[in-house]
Protein backbone atom coordinates (compact mmCIF):
# COMPACT_ATOMS: atom_id res chain seq x y z
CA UNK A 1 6.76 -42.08 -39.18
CA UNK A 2 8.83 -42.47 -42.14
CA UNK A 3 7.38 -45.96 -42.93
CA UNK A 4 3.84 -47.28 -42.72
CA UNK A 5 3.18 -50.64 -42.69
CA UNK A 6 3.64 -53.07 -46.01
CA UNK A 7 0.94 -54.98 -44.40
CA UNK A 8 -2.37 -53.83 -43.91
CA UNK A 9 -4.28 -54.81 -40.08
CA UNK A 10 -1.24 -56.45 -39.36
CA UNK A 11 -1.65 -58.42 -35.90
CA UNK A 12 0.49 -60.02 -33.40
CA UNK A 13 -0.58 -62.84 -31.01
CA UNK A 14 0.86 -63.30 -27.72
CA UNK A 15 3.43 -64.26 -27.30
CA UNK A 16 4.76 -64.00 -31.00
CA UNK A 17 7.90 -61.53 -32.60
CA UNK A 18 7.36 -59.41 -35.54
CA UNK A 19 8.15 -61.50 -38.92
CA UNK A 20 11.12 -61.35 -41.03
CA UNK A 21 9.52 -61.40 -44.68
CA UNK A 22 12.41 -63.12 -46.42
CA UNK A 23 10.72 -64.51 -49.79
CA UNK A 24 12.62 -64.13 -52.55
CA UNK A 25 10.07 -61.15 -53.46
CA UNK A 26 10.87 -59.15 -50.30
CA UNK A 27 9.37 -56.48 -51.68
CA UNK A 28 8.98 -54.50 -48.16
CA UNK A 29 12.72 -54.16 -47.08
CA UNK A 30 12.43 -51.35 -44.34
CA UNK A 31 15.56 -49.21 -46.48
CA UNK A 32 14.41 -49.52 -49.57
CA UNK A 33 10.51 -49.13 -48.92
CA UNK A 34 11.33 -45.33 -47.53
CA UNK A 35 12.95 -44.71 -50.94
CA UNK A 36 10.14 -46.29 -52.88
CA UNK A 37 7.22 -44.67 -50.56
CA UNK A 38 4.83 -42.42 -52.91
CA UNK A 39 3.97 -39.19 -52.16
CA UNK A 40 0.24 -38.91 -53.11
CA UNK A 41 -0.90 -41.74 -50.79
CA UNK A 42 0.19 -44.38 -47.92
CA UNK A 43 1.91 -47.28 -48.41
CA UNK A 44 -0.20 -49.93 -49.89
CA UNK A 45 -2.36 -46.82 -51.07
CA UNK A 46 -3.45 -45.97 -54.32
CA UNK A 47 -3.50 -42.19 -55.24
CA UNK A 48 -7.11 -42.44 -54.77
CA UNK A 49 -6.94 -44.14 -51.48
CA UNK A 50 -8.06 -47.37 -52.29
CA UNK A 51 -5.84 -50.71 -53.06
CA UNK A 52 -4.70 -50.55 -56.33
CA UNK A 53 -4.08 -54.23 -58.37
CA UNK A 54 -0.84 -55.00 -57.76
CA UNK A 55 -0.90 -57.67 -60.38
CA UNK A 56 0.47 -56.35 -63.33
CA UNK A 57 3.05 -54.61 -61.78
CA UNK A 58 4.57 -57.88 -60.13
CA UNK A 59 4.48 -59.47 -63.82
CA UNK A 60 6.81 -57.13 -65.01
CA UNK A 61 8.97 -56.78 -61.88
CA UNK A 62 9.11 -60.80 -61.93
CA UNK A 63 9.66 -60.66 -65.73
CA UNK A 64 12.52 -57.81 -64.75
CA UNK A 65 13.79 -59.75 -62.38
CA UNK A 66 14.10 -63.53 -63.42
CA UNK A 67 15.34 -61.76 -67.45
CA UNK A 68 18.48 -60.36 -64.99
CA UNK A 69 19.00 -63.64 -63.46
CA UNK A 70 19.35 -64.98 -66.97
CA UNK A 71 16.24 -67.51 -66.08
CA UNK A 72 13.66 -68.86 -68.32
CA UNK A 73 11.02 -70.90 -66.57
CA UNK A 74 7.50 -70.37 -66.24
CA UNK A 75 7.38 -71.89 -63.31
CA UNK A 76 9.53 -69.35 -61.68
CA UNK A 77 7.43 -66.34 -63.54
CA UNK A 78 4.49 -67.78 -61.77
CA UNK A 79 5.68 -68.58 -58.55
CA UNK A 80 7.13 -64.92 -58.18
CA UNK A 81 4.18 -63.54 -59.35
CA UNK A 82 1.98 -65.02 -56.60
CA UNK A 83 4.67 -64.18 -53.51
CA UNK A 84 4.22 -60.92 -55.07
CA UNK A 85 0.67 -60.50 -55.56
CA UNK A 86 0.14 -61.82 -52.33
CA UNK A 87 2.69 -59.88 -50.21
CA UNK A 88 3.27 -56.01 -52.14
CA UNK A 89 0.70 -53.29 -51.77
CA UNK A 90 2.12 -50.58 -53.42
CA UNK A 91 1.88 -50.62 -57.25
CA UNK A 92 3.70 -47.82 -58.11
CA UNK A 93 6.31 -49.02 -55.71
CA UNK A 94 6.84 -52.88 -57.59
CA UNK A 95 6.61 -50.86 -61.11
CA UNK A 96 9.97 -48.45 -59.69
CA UNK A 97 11.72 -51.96 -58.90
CA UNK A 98 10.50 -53.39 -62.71
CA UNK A 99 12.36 -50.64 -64.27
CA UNK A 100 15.15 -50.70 -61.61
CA UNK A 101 18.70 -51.56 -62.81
CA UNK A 102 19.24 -55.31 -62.50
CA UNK A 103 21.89 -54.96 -59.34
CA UNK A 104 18.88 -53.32 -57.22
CA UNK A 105 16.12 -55.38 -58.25
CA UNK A 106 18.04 -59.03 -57.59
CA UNK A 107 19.50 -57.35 -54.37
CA UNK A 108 16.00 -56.38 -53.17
CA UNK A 109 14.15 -59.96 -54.01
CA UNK A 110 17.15 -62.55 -53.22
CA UNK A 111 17.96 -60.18 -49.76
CA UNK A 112 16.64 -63.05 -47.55
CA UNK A 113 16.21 -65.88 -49.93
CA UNK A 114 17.12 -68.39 -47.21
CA UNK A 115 13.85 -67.98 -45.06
CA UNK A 116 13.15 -69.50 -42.14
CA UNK A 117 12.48 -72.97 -40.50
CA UNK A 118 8.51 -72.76 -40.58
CA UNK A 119 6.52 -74.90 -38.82
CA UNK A 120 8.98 -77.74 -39.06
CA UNK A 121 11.06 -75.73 -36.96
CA UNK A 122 8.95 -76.57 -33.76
CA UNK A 123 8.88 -80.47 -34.67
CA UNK A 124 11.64 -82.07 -33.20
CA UNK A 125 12.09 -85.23 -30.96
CA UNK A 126 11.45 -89.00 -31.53
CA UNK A 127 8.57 -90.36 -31.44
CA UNK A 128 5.51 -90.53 -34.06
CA UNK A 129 2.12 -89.16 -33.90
CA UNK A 130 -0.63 -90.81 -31.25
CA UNK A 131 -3.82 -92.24 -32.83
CA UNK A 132 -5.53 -89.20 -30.64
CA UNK A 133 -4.34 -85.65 -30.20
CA UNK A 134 -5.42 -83.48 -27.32
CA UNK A 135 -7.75 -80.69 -27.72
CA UNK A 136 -7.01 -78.28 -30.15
CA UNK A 137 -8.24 -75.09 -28.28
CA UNK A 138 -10.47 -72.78 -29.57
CA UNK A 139 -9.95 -68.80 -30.73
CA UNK A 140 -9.24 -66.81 -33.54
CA UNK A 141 -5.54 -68.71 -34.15
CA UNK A 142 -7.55 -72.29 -34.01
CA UNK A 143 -10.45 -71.21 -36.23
CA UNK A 144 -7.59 -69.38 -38.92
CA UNK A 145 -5.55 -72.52 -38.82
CA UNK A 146 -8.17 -74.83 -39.41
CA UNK A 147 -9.63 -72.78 -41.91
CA UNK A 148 -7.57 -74.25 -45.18
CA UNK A 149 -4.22 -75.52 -45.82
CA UNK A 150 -1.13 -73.74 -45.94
CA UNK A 151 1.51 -73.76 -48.20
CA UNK A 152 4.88 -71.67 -48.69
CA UNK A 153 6.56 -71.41 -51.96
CA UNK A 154 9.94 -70.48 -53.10
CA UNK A 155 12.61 -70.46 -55.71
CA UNK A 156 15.81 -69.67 -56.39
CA UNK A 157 18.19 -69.96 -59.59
CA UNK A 158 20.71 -68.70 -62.02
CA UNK A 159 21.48 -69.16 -65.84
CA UNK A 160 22.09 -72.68 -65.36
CA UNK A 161 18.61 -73.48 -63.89
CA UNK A 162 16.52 -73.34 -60.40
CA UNK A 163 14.67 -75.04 -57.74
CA UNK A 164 11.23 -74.34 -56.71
CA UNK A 165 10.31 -75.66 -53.45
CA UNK A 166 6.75 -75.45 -51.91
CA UNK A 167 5.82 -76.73 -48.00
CA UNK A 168 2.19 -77.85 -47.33
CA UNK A 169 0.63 -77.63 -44.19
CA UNK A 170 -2.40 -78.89 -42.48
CA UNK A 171 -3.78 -78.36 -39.06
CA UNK A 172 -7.48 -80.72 -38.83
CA UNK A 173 -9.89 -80.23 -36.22
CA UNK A 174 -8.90 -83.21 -34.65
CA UNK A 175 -5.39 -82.21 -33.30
CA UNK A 176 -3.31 -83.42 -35.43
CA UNK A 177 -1.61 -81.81 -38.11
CA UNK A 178 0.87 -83.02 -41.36
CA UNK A 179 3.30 -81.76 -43.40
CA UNK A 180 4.53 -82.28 -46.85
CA UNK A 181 7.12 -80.78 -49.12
CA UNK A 182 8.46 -81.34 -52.37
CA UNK A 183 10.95 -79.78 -54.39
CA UNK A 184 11.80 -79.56 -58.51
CA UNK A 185 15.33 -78.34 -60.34
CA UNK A 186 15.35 -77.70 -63.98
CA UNK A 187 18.83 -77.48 -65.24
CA UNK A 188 20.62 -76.84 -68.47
CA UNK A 189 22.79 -78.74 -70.47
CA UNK A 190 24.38 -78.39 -74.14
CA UNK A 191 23.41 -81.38 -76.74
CA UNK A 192 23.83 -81.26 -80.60
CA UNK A 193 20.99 -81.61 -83.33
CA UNK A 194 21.20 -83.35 -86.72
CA UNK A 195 23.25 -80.89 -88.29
CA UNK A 196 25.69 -80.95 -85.49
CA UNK A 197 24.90 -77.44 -84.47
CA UNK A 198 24.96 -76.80 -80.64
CA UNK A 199 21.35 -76.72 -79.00
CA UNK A 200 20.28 -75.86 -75.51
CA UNK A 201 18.75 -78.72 -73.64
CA UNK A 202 16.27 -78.45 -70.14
CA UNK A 203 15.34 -80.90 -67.85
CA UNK A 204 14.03 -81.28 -64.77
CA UNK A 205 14.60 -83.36 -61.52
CA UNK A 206 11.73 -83.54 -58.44
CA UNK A 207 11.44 -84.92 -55.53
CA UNK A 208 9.10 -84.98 -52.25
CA UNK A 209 9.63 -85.37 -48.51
CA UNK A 210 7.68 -88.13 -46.11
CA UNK A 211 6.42 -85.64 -44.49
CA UNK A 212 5.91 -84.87 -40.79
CA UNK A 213 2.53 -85.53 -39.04
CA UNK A 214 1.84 -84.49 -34.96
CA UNK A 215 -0.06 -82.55 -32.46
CA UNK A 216 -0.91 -79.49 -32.62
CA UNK A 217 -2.70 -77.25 -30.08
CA UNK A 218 -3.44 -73.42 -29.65
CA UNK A 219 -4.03 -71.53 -26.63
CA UNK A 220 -4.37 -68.07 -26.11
CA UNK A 221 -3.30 -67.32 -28.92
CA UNK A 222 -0.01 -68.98 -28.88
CA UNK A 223 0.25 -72.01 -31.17
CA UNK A 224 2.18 -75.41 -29.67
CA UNK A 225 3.43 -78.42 -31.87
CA UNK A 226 4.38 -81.36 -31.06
CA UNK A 227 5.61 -85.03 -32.30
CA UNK A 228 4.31 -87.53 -30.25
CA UNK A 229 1.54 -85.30 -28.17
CA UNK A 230 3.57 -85.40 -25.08
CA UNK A 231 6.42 -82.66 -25.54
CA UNK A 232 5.25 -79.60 -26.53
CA UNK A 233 7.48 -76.96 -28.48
CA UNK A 234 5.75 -72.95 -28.58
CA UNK A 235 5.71 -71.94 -32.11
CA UNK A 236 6.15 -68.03 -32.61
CA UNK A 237 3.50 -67.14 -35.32
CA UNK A 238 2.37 -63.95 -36.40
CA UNK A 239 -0.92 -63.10 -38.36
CA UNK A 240 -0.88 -60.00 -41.02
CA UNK A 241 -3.35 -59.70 -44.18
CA UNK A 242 -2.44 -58.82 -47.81
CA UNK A 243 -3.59 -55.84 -49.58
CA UNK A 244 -6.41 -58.17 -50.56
CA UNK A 245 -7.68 -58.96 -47.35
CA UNK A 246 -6.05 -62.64 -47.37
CA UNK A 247 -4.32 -63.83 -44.30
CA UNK A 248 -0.73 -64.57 -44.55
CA UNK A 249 0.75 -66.65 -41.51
CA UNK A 250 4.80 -66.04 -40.08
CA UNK A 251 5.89 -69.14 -38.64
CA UNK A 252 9.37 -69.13 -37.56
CA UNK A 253 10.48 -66.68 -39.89
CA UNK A 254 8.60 -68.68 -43.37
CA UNK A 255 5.45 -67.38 -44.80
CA UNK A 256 2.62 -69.32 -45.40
CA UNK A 257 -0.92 -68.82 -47.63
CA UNK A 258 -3.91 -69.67 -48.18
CA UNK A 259 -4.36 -72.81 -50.86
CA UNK A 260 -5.73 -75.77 -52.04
């Protein structure tokens, strides 16, 4: 094999297709990953062959990468340092890209910036949630799910500004499950100080969604949402881990974490 896995232990449940990692840090693009693969070790291998920390290596590539989009926002620094700390196993790999010329490193982390639909994707129909859900199921998939929420974060910009968006989902033990999202574009504009000199200016405009809240039920392995706990829509997830051990969940093409 040319390629090993980005992923370490990376599973599939039935029933589910092999993710699409489209973050804007999609650091594990098949073509360029068999440029970028070291020779001393396996992919998501240190020299020594044991994880290496991968987290000062995304800080530059981030820093690399946002300074070639012309973008100043912390926000951004920090949200690409997390996709990338959670996702890349392969220091020396993210250190090649933070030295990369700026054409290669933007085509690498915007290459599938628009993502997927997520778990939103399986909600449709009218209807609104029931005061009682059926049973949830019980397995690994249940148990994961249940385990914490789970949120997806991106961002995209230019010189002119950016919007971060993040998704937040939670699956309870009682069947149901909700979903929130919210959203936050800082922008630029030109304004004048006392001396009439030409400053620039920042500000910022958010906003959040309603939400969606419904069923949501797993069996064997296969998860099923639903609005109104009557029509049920298959969901094709997929379970891998970062180089950390953390689970990352593929729902419909969007990645989800771990958080709070």
């Amino acid at each position: 094999m040319l390629l090993k896995d980005a992923v370490a232990d990376q599973r599939s449940y039935a029933g589910a297709s092999r993710p699409l990692l489209f973050t804007p840090v999609a650091l594990f693009l098949l073509p360029l990953a068999a440029c970028m693969m070291p020779r001393g070790g396996g992919w998501g291998q240190g020299s020594n062959g044991q994880a290496a920390s991968v987290s000062p290596p995304c800080e530059r590539a981030c820093a690399h990468y946002l300074q070639c989009k012309s973008v100043e926002d912390a926000q951004a620094q920090s949200g690409c340092v997390s996709e990338c700390t959670a996702k890349a196993t392969d220091p020396a790999a993210v250190d090649r890209l933070a030295v990369s010329e700026c054409s290669e490193i933007v085509a690498v982390f915007d290459a599938a910036a628009g993502g997927g639909q997520g778990f939103e994707g399986s909600v449709t129909g009218g209807g609104t949630a029931p005061a009682s859900c059926p049973a949830t199921g019980s397995g690994e998939l249940a148990s994961l799910l249940t385990r914490s929420p789970w949120c997806h974060f991106s961002y995209s910009g230019t010189s002119g500004g950016g919007t971060s968006a993040q998704e937040r989902v939670v699956f309870d033990g009682s069947g149901h499950f909700s979903l929130t999202g919210g959203s936050e574009s800082s922008y630029s504009g030109q304004t004048q100080n006392q001396y009439g000199e030409s400053t620039g200016a920042w500000g910022t405009n958010g906003s959040s969604s309603a939400g969606q809240r419904g069923c949501w039920k797993a069996e064997a392995g296969v998860l099923f949402l639903s609005k109104d706990g009557q029509s049920w829509n298959q969901t094709p997830v997929n379970v891998s881990q970062n180089s950390n051990g953390y689970p990352i969940i593929t729902a419909n093409g969007k990645e989800y974490y771990t958080c709070n």
